[in-house]
C-alpha atoms as a PDB file:
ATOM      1  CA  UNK A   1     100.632-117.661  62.492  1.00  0.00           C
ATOM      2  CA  UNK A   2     101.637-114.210  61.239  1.00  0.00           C
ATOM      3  CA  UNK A   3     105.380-113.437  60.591  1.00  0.00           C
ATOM      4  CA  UNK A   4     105.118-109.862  62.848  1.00  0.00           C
ATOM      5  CA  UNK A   5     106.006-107.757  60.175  1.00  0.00           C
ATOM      6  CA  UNK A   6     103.720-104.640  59.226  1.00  0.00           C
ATOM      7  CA  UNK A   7     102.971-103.211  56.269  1.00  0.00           C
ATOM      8  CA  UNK A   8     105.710-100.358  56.063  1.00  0.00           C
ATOM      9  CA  UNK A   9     108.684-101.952  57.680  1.00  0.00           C
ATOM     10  CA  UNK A  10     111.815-101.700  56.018  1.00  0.00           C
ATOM     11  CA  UNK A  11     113.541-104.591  55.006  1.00  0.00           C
ATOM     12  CA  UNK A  12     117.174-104.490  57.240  1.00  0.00           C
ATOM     13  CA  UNK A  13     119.997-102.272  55.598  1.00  0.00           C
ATOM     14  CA  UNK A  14     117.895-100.367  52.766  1.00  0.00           C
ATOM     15  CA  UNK A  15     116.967 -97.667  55.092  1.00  0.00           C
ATOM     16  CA  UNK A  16     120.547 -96.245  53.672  1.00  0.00           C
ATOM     17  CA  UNK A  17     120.281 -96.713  50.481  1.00  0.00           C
ATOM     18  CA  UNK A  18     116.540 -95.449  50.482  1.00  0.00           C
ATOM     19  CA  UNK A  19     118.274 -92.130  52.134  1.00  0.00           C
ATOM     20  CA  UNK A  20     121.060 -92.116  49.892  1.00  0.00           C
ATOM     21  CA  UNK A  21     118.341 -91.802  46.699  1.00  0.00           C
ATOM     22  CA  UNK A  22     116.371 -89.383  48.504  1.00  0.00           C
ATOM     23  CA  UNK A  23     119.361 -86.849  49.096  1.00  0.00           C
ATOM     24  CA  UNK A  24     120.639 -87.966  45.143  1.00  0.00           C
ATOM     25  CA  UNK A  25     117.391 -85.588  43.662  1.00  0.00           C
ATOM     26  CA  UNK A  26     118.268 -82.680  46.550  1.00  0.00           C
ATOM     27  CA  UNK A  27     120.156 -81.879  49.807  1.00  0.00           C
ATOM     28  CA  UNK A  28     117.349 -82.088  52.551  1.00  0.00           C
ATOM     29  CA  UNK A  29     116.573 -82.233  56.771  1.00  0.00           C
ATOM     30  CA  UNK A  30     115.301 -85.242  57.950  1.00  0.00           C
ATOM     31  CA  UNK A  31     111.834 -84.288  58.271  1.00  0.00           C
ATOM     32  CA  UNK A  32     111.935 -84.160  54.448  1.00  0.00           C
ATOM     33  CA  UNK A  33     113.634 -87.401  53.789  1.00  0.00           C
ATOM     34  CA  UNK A  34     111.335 -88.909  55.967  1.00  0.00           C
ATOM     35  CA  UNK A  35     107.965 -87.447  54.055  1.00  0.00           C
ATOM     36  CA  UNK A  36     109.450 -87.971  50.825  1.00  0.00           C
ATOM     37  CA  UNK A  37     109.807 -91.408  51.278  1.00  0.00           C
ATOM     38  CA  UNK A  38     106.587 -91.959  53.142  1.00  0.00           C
ATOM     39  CA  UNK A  39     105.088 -89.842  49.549  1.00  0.00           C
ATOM     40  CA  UNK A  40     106.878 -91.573  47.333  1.00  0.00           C
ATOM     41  CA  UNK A  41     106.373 -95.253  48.181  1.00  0.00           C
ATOM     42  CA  UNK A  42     102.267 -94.064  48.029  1.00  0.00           C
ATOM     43  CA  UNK A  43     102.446 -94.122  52.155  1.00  0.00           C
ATOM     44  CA  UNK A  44     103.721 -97.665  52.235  1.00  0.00           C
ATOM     45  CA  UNK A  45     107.175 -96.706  54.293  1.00  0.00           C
ATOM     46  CA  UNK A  46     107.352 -94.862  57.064  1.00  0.00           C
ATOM     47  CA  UNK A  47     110.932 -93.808  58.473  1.00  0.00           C
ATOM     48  CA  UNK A  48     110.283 -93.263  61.951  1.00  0.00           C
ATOM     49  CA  UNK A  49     112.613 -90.451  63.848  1.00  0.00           C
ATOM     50  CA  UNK A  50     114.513 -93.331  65.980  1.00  0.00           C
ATOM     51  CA  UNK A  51     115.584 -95.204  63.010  1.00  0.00           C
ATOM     52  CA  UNK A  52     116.104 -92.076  60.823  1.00  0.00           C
ATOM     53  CA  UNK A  53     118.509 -89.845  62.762  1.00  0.00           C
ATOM     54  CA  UNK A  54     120.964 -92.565  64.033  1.00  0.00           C
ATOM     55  CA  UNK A  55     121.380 -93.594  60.141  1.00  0.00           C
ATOM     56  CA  UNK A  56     121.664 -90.010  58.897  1.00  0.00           C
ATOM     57  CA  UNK A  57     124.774 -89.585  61.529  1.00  0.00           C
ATOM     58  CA  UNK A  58     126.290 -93.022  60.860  1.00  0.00           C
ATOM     59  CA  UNK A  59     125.932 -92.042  56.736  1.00  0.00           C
ATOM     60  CA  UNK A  60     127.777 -88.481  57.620  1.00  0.00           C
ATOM     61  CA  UNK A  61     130.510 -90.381  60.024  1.00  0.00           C
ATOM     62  CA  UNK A  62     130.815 -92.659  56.734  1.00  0.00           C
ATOM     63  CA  UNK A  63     131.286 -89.636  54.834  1.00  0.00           C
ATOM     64  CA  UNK A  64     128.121 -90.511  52.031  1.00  0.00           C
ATOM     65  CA  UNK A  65     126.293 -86.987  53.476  1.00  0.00           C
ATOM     66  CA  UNK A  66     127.431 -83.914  54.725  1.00  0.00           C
ATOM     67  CA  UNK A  67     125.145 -81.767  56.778  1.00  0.00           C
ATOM     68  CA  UNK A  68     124.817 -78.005  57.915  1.00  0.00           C
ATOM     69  CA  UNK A  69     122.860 -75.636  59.066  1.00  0.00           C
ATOM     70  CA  UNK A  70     119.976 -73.685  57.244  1.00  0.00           C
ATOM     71  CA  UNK A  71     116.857 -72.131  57.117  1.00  0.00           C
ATOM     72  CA  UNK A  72     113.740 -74.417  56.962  1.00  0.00           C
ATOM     73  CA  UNK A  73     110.549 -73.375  54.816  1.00  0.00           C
ATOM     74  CA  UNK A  74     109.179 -71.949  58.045  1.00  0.00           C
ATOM     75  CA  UNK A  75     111.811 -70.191  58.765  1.00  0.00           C
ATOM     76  CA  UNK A  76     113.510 -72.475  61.901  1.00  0.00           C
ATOM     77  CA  UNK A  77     117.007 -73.328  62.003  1.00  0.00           C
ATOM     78  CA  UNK A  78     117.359 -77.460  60.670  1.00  0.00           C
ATOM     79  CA  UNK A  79     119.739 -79.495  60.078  1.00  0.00           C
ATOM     80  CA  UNK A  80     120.074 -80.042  55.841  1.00  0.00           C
ATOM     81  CA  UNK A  81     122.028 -83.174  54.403  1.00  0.00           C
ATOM     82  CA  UNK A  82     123.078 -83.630  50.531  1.00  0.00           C
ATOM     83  CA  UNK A  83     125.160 -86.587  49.582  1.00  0.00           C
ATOM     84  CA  UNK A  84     128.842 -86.483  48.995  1.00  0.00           C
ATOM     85  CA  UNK A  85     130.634 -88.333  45.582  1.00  0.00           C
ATOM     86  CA  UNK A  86     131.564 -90.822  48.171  1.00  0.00           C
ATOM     87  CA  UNK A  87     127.956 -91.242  49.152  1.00  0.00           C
ATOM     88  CA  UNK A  88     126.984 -91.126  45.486  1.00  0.00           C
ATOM     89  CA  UNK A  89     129.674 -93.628  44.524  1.00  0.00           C
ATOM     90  CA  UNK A  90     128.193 -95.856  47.622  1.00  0.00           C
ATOM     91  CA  UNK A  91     123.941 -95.142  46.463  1.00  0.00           C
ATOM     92  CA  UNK A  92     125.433 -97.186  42.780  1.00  0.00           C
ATOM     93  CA  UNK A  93     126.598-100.240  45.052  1.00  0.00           C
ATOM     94  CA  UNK A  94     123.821-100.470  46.797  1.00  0.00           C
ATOM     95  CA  UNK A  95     121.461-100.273  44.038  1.00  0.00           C
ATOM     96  CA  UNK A  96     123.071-102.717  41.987  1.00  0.00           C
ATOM     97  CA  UNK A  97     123.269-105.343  45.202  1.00  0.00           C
ATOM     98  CA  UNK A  98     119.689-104.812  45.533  1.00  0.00           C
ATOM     99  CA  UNK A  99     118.640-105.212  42.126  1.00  0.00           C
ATOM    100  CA  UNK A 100     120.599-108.829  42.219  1.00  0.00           C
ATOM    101  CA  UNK A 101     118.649-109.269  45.461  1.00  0.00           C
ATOM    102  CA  UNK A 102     115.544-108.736  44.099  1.00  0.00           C
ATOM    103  CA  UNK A 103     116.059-110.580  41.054  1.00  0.00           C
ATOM    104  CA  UNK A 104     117.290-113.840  43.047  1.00  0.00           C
ATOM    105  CA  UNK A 105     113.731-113.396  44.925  1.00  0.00           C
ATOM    106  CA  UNK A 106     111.769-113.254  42.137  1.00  0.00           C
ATOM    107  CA  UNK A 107     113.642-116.529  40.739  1.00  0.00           C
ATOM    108  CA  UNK A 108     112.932-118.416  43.859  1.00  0.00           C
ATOM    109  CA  UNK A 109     109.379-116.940  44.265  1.00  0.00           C
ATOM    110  CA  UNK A 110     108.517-118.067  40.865  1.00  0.00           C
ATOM    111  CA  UNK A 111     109.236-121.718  41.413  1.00  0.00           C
END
């Protein structure tokens, strides 16, 4: 009996912070934070446009990014988002909860 999950699926809640570390190294459109993440994690994650865009907006209504308008390599009008102090100031909580988190999982996983 499998448990439905595929390989790539984000565990719920760390899409944020995994956008939140993206936008810490450079501001960004979505496109971007979506292939960097897909790169870095060696193609593991994928950060589909439906999950993406709804968390970028609820991280600029939270005030962790700001967005504006730019320029894209090719030369089309995106959407760029860098994070905020706030949003920096938020990417240190969440790292820190999910270092404990991962530490408690390795503790029970190694019983």
């Amino acid at each position: 009996m499998g448990s439905g999950k595929t390989q790539g699926e984000l565990v719920q809640g760390t899409l944020d912070m995994l956008i939140l570390k993206t936008l810490a190294r450079a501001a960004m459109h979505g496109w971007g934070i979506a292939r960097h993440i897909q790169q870095v994690s060696e193609e593991v994650l994928r950060v589909e446009e439906g999950s993406l865009y709804p968390a970028l907006r609820r991280l600029e209504m939270d005030g962790y990014v700001k967005a504006e308008w730019a320029p894209s390599e090719n030369n089309r009008r995106a959407r760029y988002y860098s994070l905020t102090a706030k949003g920096r100031k938020q990417l240190t909580r969440e790292s820190e909860h999910w270092a404990g988190l991962v530490r408690a999982i390795g503790l029970v996983m190694e019983q």
